[in-house]
Protein backbone atom coordinates (compact mmCIF):
# COMPACT_ATOMS: atom_id res chain seq x y z
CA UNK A 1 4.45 -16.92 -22.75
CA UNK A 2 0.93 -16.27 -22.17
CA UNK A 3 1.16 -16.84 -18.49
CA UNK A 4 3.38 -14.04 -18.60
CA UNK A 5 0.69 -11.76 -20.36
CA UNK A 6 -1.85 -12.44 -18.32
CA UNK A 7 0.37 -11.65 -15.17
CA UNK A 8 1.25 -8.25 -16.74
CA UNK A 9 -2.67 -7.84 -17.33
CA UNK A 10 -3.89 -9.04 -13.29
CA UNK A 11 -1.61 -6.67 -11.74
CA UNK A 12 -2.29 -3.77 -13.92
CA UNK A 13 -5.41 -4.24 -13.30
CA UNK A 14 -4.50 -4.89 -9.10
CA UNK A 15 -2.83 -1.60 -8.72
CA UNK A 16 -5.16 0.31 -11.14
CA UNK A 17 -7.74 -0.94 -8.84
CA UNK A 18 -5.89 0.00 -5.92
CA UNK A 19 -5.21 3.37 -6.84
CA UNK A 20 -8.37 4.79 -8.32
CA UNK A 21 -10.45 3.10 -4.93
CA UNK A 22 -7.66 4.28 -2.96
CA UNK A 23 -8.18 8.04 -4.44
CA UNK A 24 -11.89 7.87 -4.23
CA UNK A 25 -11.45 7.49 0.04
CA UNK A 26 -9.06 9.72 0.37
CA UNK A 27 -10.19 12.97 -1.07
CA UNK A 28 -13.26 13.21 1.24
CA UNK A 29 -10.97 12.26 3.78
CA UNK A 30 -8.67 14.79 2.94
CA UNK A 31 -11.64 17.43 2.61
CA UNK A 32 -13.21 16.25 5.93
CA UNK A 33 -9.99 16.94 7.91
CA UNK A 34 -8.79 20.54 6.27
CA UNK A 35 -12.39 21.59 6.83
CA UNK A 36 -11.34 21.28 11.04
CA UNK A 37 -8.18 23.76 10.82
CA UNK A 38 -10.35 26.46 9.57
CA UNK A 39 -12.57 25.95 12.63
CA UNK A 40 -10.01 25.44 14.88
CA UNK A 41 -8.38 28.96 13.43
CA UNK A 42 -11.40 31.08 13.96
CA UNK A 43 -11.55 29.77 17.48
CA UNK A 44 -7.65 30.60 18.34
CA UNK A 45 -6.63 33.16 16.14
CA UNK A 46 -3.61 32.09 13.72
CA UNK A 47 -1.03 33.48 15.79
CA UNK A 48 -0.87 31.66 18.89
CA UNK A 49 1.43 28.50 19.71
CA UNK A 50 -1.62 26.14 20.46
CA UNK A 51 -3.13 26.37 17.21
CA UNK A 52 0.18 25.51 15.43
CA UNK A 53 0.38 22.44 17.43
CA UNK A 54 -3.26 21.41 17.05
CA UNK A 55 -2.95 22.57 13.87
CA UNK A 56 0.04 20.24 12.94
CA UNK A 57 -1.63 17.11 15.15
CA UNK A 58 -5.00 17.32 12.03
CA UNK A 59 -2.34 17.23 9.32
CA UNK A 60 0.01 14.45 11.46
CA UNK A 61 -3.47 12.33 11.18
CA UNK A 62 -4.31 13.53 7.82
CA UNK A 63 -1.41 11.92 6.70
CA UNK A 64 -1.07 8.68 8.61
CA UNK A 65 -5.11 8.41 8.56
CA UNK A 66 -6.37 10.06 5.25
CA UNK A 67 -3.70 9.24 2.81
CA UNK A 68 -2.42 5.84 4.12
CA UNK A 69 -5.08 4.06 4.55
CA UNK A 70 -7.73 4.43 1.59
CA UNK A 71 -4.50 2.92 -0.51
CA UNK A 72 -3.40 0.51 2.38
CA UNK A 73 -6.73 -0.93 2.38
CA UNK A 74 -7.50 -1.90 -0.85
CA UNK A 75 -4.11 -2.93 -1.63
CA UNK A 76 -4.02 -5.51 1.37
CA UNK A 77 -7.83 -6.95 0.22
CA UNK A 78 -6.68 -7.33 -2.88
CA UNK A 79 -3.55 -9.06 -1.91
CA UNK A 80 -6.35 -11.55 0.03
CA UNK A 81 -8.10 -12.28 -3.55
CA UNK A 82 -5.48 -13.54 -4.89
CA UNK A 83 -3.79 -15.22 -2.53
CA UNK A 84 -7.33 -17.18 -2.16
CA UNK A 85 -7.83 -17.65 -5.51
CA UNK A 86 -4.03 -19.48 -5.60
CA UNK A 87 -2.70 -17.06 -7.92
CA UNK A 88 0.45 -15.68 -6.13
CA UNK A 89 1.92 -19.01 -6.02
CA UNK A 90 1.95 -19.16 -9.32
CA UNK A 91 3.06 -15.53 -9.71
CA UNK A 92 5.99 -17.42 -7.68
CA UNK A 93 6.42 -20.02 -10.17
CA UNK A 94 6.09 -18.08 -13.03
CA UNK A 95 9.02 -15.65 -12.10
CA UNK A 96 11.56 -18.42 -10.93
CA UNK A 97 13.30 -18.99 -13.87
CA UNK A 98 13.40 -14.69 -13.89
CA UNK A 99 14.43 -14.56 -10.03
CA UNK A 100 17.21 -17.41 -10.69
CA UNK A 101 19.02 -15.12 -13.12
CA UNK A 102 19.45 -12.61 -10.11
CA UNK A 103 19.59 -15.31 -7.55
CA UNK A 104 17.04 -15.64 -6.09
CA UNK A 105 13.66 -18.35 -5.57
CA UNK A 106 10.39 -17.43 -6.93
CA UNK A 107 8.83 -17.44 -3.46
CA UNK A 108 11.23 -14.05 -3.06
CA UNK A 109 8.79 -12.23 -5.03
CA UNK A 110 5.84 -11.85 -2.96
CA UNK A 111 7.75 -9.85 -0.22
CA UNK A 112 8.57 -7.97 -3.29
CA UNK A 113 5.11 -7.62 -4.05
CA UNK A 114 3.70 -6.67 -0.45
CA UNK A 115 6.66 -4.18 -0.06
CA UNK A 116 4.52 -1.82 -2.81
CA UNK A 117 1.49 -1.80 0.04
CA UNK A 118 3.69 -1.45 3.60
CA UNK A 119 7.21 -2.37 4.33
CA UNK A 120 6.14 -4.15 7.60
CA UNK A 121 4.02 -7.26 5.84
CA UNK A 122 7.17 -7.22 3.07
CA UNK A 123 9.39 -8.07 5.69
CA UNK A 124 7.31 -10.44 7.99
CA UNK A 125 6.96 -12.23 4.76
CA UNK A 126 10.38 -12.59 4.42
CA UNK A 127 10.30 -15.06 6.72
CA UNK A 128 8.83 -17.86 4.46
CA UNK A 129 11.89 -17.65 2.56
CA UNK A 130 14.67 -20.30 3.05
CA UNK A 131 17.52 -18.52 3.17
CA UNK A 132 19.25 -15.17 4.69
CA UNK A 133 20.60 -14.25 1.23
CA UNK A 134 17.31 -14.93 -0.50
């Protein structure tokens, strides 16, 4: 029962940490890249088909670049601690009797797990499972 306590506790306290590093990079991020359209508007006038584009290429990378990645980032190193400190096995084992009930292993859980960061690790990790229906 404990070991379930403490795995409520270490990943509250993973995606807490995610999320409040994750906000502190992106809002200068975010600033730094709405400060350009302004400058980019004076320049071209508001009007004019070019600066819609241009304009809609800074928010394209705003996205993928500024709010993305500061969350990405930390999210993935975190991942790294604990999969060196041997924890997400055990994340694995302590969820298989859980995972069973719905039928599925324990090792099913970490592409759960990586599928809160980026769908693309979630499924490549999919592959350590032993079955399709897993």
């Amino acid at each position: 029962m404990l070991g379930y306590i403490f795995l409520v506790g270490i990943l509250y306290l993973f995606f807490n940490a995610v999320f409040t590093v994750g906000r502190l990079i992106e809002e200068p991020l975010l600033e730094y890249f709405y400060k350009i359209i302004p400058l980019i508007e004076i320049r071209m006038g508001s009007e004019t088909l070019s600066f819609s584009i241009i304009s809609g290429i800074i928010q394209g990378l705003a996205g993928g670049i500024a709010i993305v990645l500061p969350y990405l980032f930390p999210f993935l190193f975190g991942l790294a601690i604990l999969e060196d400190l041997g924890y997400l096995p055990r994340i694995a084992f302590l969820l298989d009797a859980f995972l069973h009930k719905i039928g599925l292993h324990g090792k099913s859980i970490i592409p759960f797990i990586l599928g809160y960061g980026c769908t693309v690790p979630a499924i490549m990790a999919t592959r350590i499972l032993e079955s399709e229906r897993d």
